[in-house]
Every structure is written in structure tokens, then in C-alpha cells.
N, C-alpha and C. Protein backbone atom coordinates (compact mmCIF):
# COMPACT_ATOMS: atom_id res chain seq x y z
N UNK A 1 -133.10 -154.18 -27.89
CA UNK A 1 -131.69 -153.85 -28.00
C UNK A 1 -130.87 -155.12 -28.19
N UNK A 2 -129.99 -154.96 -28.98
CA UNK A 2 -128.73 -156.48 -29.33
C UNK A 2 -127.88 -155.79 -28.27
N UNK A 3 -127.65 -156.89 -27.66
CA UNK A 3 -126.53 -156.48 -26.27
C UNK A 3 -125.90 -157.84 -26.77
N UNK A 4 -124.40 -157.56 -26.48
CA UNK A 4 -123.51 -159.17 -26.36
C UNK A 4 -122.57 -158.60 -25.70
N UNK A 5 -122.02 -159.15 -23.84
CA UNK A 5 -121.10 -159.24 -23.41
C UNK A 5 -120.41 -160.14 -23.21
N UNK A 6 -119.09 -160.48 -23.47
CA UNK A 6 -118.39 -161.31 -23.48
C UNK A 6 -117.52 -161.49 -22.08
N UNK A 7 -117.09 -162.73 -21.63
CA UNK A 7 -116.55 -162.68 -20.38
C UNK A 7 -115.49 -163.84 -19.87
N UNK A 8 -114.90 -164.25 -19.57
CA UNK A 8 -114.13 -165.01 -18.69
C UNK A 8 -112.29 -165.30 -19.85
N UNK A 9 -111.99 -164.39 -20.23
CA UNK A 9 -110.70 -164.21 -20.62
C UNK A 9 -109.71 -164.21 -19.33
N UNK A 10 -108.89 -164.32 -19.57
CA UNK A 10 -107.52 -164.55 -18.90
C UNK A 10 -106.10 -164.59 -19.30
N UNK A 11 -104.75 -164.50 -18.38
CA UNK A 11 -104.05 -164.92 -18.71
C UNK A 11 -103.71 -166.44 -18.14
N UNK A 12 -103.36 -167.05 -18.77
CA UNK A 12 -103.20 -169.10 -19.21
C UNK A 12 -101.35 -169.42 -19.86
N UNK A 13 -101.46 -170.63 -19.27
CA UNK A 13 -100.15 -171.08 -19.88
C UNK A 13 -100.67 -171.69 -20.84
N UNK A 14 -99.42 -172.13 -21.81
CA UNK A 14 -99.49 -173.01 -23.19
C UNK A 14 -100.44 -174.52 -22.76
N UNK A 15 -101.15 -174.77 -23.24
CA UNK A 15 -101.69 -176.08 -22.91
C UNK A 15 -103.44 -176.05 -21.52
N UNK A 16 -103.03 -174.66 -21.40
CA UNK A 16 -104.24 -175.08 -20.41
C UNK A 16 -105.61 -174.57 -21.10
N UNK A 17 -106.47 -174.84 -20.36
CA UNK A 17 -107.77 -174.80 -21.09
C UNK A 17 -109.09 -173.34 -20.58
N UNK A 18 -109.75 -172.96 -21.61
CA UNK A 18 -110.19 -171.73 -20.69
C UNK A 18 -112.08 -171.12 -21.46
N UNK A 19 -112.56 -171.49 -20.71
CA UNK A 19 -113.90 -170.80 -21.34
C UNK A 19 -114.94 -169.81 -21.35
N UNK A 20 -114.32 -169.31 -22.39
CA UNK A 20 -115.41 -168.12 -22.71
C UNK A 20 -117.36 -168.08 -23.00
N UNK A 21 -117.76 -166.89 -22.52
CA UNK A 21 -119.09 -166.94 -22.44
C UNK A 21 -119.40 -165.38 -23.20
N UNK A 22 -120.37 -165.65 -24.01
CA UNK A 22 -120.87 -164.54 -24.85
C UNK A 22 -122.65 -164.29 -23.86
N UNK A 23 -122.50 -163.57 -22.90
CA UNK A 23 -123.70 -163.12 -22.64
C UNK A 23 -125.19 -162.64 -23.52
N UNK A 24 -125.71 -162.53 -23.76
CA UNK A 24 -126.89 -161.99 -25.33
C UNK A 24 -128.13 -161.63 -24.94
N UNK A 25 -128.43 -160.34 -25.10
CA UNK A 25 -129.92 -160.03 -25.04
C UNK A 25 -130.32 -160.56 -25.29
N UNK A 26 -132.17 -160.58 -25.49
CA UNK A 26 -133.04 -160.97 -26.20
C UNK A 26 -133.21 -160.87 -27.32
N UNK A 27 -133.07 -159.73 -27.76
CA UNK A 27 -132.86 -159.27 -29.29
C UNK A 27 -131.47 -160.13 -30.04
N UNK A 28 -130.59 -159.99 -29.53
CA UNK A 28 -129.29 -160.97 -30.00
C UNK A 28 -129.71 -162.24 -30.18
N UNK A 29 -130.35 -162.42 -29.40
CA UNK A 29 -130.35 -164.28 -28.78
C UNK A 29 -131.61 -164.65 -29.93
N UNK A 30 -131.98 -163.84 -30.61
CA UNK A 30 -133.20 -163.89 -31.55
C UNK A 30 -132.94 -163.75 -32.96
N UNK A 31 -131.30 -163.61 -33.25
CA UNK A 31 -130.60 -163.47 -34.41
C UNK A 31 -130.45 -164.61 -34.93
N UNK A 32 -129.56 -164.87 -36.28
CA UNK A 32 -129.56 -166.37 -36.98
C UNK A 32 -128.47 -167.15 -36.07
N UNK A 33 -127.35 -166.35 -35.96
CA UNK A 33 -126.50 -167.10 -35.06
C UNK A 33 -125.16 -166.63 -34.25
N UNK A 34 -124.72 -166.83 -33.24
CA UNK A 34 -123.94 -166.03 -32.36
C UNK A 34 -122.43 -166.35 -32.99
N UNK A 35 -121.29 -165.94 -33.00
CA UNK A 35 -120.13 -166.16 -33.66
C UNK A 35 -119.22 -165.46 -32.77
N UNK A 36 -117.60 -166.28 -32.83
CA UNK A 36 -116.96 -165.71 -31.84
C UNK A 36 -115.73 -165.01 -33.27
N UNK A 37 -114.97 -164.33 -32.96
CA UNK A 37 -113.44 -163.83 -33.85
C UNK A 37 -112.63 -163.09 -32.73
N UNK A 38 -111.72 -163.35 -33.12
CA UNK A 38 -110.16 -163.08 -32.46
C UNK A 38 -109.79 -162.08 -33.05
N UNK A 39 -108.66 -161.02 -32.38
CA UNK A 39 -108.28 -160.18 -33.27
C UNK A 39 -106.64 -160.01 -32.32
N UNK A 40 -105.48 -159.82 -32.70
CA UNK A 40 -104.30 -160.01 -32.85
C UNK A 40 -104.19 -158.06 -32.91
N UNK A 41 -103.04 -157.23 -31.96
CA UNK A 41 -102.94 -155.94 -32.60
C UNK A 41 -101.87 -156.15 -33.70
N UNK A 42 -101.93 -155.53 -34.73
CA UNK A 42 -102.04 -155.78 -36.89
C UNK A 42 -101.97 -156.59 -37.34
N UNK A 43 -102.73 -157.61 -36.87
CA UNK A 43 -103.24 -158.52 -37.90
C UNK A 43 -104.86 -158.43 -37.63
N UNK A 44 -105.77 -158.88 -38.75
CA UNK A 44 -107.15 -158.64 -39.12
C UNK A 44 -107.58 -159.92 -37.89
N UNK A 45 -108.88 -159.29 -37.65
CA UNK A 45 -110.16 -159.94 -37.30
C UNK A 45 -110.17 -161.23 -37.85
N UNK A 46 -110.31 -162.38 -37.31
CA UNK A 46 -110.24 -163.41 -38.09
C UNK A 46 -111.93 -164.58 -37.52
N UNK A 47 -112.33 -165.15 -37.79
CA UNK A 47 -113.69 -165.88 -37.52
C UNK A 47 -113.20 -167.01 -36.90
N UNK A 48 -113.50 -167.65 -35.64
CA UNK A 48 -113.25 -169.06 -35.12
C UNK A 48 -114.12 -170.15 -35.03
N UNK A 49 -115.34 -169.27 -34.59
CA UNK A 49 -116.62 -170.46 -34.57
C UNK A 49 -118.18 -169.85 -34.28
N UNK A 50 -118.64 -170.23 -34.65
CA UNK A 50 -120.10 -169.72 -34.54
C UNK A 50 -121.21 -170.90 -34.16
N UNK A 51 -122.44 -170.68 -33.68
CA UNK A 51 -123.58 -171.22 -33.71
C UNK A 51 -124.67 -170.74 -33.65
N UNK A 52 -125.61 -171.54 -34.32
CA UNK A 52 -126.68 -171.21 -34.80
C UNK A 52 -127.86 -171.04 -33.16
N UNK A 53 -128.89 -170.50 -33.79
CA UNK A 53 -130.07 -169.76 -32.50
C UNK A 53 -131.06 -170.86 -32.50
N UNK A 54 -131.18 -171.56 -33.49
CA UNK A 54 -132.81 -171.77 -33.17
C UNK A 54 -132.87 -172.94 -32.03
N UNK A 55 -133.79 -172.72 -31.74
CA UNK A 55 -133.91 -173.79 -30.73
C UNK A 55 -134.47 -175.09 -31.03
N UNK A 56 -135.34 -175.02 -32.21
CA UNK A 56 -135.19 -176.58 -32.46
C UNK A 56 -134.24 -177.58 -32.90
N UNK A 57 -133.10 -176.46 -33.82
CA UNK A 57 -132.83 -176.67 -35.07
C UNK A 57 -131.38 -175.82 -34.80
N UNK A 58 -130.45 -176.62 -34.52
CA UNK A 58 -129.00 -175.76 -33.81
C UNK A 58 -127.96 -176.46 -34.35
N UNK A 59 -126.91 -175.85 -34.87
CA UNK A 59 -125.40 -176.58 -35.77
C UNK A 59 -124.31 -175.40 -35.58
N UNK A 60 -123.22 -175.90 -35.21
CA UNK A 60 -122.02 -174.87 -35.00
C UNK A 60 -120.86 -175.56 -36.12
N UNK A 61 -120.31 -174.56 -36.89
CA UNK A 61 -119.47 -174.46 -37.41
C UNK A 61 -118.04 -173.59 -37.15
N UNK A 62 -117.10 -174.31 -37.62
CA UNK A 62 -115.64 -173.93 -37.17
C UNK A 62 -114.85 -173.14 -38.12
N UNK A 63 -113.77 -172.39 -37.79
CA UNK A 63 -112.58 -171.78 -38.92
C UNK A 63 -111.40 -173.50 -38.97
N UNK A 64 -111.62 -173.32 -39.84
CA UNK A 64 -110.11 -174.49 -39.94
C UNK A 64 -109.22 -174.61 -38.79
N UNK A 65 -108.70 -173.64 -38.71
CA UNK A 65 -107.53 -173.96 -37.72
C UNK A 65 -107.66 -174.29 -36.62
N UNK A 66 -109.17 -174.27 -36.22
CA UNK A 66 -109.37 -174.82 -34.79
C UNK A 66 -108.88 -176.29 -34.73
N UNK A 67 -109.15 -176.72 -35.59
CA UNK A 67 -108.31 -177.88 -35.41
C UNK A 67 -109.13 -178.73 -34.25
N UNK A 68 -110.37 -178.45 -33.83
CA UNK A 68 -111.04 -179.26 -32.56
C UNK A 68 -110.42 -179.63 -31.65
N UNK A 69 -109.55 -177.85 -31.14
CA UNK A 69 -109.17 -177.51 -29.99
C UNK A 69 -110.33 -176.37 -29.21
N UNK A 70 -111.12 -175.94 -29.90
CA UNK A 70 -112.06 -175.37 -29.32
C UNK A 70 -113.84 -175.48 -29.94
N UNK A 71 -114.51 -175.66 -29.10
CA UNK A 71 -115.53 -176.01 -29.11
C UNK A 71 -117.18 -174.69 -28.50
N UNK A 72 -117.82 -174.66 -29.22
CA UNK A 72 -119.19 -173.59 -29.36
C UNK A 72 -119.98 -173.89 -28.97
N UNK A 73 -121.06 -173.16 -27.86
CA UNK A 73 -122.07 -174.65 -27.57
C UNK A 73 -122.53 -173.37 -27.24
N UNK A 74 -124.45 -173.23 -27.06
CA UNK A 74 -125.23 -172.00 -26.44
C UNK A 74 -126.37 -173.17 -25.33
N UNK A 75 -126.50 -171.95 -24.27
CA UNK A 75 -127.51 -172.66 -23.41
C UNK A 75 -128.86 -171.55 -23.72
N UNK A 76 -130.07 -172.45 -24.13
CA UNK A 76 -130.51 -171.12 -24.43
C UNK A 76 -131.63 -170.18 -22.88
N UNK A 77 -131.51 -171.49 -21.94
CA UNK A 77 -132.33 -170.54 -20.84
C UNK A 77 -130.83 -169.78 -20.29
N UNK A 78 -129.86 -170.19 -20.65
CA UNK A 78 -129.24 -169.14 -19.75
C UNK A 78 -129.31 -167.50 -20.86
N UNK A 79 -129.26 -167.80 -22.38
CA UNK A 79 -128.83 -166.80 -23.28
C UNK A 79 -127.30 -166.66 -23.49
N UNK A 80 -127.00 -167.79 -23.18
CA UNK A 80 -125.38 -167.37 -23.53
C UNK A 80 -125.11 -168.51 -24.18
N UNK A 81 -123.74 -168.36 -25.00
CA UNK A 81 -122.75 -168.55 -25.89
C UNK A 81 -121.71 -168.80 -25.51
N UNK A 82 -121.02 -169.81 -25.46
CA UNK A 82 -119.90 -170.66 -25.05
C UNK A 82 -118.55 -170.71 -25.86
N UNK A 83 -117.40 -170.54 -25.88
CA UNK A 83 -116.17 -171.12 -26.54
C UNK A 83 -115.39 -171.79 -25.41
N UNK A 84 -115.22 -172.67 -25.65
CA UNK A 84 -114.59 -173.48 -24.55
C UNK A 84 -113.56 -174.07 -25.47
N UNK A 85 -112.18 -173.47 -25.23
CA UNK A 85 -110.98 -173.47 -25.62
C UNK A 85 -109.89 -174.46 -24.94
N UNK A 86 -109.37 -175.50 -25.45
CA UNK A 86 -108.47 -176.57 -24.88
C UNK A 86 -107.08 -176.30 -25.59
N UNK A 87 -106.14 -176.88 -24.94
CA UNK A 87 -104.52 -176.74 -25.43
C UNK A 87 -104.45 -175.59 -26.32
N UNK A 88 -104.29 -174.60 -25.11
CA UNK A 88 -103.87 -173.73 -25.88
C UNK A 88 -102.67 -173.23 -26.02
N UNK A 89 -102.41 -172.16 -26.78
CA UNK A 89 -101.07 -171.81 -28.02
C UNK A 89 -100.60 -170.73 -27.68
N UNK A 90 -99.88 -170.47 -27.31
CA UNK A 90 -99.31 -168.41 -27.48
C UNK A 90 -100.26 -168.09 -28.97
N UNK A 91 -100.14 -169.00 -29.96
CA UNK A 91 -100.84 -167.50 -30.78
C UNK A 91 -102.41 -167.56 -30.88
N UNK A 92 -102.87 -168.19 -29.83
CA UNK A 92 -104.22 -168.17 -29.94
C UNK A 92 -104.31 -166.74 -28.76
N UNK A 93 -103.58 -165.91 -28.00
CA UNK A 93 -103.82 -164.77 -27.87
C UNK A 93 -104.31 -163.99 -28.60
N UNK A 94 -105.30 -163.12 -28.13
CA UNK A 94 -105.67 -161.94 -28.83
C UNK A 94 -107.15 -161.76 -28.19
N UNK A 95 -107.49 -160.36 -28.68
CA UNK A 95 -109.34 -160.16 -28.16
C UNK A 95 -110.16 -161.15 -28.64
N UNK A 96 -111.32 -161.81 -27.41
CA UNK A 96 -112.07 -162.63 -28.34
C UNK A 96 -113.23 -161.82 -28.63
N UNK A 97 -114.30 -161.69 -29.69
CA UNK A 97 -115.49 -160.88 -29.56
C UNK A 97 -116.45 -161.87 -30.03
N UNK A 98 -117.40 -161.84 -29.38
CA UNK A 98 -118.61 -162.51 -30.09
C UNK A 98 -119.81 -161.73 -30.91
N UNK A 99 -120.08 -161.57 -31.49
CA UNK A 99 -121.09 -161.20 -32.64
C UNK A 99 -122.05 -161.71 -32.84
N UNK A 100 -123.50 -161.06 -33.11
CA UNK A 100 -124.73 -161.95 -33.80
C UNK A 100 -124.57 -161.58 -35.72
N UNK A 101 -125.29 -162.69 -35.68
CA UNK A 101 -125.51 -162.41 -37.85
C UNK A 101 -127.03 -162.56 -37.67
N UNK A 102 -127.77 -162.25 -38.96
CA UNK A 102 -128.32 -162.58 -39.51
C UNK A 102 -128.46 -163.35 -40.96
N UNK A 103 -127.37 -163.61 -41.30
CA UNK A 103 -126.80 -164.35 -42.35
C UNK A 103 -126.84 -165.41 -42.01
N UNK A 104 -126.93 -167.13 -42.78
CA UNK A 104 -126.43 -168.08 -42.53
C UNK A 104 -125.23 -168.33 -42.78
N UNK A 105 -124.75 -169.31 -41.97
CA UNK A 105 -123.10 -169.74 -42.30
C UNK A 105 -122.09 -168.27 -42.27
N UNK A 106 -122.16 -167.19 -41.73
CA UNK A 106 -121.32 -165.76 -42.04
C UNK A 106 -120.39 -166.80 -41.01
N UNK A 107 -119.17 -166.24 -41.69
CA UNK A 107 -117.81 -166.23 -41.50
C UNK A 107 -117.20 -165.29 -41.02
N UNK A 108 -117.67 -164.26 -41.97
CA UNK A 108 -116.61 -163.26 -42.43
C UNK A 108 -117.02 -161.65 -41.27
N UNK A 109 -116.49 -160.63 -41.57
CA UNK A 109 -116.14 -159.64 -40.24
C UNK A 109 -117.92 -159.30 -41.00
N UNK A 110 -117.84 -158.53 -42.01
CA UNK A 110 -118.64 -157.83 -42.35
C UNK A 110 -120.19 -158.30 -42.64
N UNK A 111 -119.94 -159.88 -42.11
CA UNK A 111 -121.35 -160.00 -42.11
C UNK A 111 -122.19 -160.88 -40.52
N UNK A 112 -120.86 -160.01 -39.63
CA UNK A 112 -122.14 -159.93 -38.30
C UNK A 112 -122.14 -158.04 -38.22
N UNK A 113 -123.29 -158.65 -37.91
CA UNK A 113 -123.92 -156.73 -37.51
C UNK A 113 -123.80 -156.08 -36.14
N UNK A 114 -123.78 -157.36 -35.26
CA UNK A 114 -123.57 -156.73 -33.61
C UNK A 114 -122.57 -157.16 -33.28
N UNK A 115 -121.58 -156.58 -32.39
CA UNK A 115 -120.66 -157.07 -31.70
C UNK A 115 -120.71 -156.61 -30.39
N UNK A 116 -119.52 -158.05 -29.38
CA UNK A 116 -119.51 -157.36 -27.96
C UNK A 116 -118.09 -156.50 -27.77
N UNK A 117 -118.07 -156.31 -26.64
CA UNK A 117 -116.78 -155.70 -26.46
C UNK A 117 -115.62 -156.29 -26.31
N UNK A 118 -115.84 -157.30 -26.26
CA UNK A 118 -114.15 -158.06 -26.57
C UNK A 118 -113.75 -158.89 -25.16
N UNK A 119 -113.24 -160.06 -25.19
CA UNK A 119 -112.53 -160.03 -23.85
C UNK A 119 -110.77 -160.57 -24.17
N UNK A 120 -109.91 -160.23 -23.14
CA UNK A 120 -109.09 -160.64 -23.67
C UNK A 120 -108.25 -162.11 -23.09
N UNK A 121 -107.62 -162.94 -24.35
CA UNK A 121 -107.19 -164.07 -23.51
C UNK A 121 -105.80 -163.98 -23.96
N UNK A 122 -104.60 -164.28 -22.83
CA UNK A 122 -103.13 -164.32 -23.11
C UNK A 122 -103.02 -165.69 -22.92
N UNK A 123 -102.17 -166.08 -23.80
CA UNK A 123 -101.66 -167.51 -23.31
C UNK A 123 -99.93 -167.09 -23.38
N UNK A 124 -99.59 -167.59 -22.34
CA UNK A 124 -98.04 -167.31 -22.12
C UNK A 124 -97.34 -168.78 -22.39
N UNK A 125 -95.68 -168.43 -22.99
CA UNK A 125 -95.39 -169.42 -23.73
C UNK A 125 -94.43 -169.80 -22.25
């Protein structure tokens, strides 16, 4: 089974810092690579950062706007997936979800296949 729960959202002031954990089955944790996206209510799903599974052989890539205010990292005896988010923004509110691909480099919504349930982070201005 692909299981991904996501966890440690909050509400945060502007500037403080807060990190998220993508929990992952075995089956997940055995995918090409774990990926986090935000989602805003009407505005789209958008991609923030992802990293790769393998364990010899591991590289995380960013959406632009992170701007290397937030950072992706996986532990793999724990099975989890990290976003560890610094200075943050009112509009970096919204659900975070983490996802597995089997794609390399996926970005985009439609090319992770699993998702978790979301957690949510407020940053108050």
C-alpha cells in the first residue's frame, strides 16, 4: 500500500520557522521521489519541492519561488520526508500535501500518483 501522512502544520507568525514531515509507507518510500505542493482555496495546486528515494543516489529540487526559504531532506530509517520552512510569508499559507512520483524531476500535479492528506499551515501577518 502507498500511504503518505503528512504532519506538523500550524498556525505561525510572519517570519517564524516551521517543519513539516511527510510520513511514507514502504511502498511510497520505494517510489522515484517524495514531493511536497501547496494549495491556496482558488488558486491551483502549485509544486514546492521534492526529493528523490534512492538511497545511494539522492538530489532535491525546488519551485523557484522558494527562494531557499525552504528546504527537503528524507531520513530514510525513519521513512519520512521533511520540508523545513524558514521566514515565513502570509502567502505561503495554504494545505501542504506531499506526494510520491514515479517520474523523474515531476513537478507538475498530474504527475505524482499518490497523495497525503494535506496538512495545514497559516502564517498570520
Amino acid at each position: 500500500q502507498v500511504l503518505l501522512v503528512e504532519s506538523g502544520g500550524g498556525l505561525v507568525q510572519t517570519g517564524s520557522s516551521l517543519r513539516l514531515s511527510c510520513a511514507a509507507s514502504e511502498q511510497a518510500f520505494n517510489t522515484y521521489a517524495i514531493g511536497w505542493f501547496r494549495q491556496t482555496p482558488g488558486k491551483e495546486r502549485e509544486f514546492v519541492a521534492a526529493v528523490t528515494l534512492s538511497r545511494s543516489r539522492s538530489r532535491t529540487y525546488y519551485a523557484n519561488f522558494m527562494k531557499g526559504r525552504f528546504t527537503c531532506s528524507k531520513d530514510d530509517n525513519e521513512r519520512t520526508v521533511a520540508l523545513q520552512m524558514t521566514l515565513l510569508k502570509p502567502e505561503d499559507t495554504a494545505i501542504y500535501y506531499c506526494a510520491a512520483t514515479l517520474i523523474p524531476n515531476a513537478d507538475r500535479v498530474d504527475e505524482y500518483d499518490y497523495w497525503g492528506q494535506g496538512t495545514r499551515v497559516t502564517v498570520s501577518s
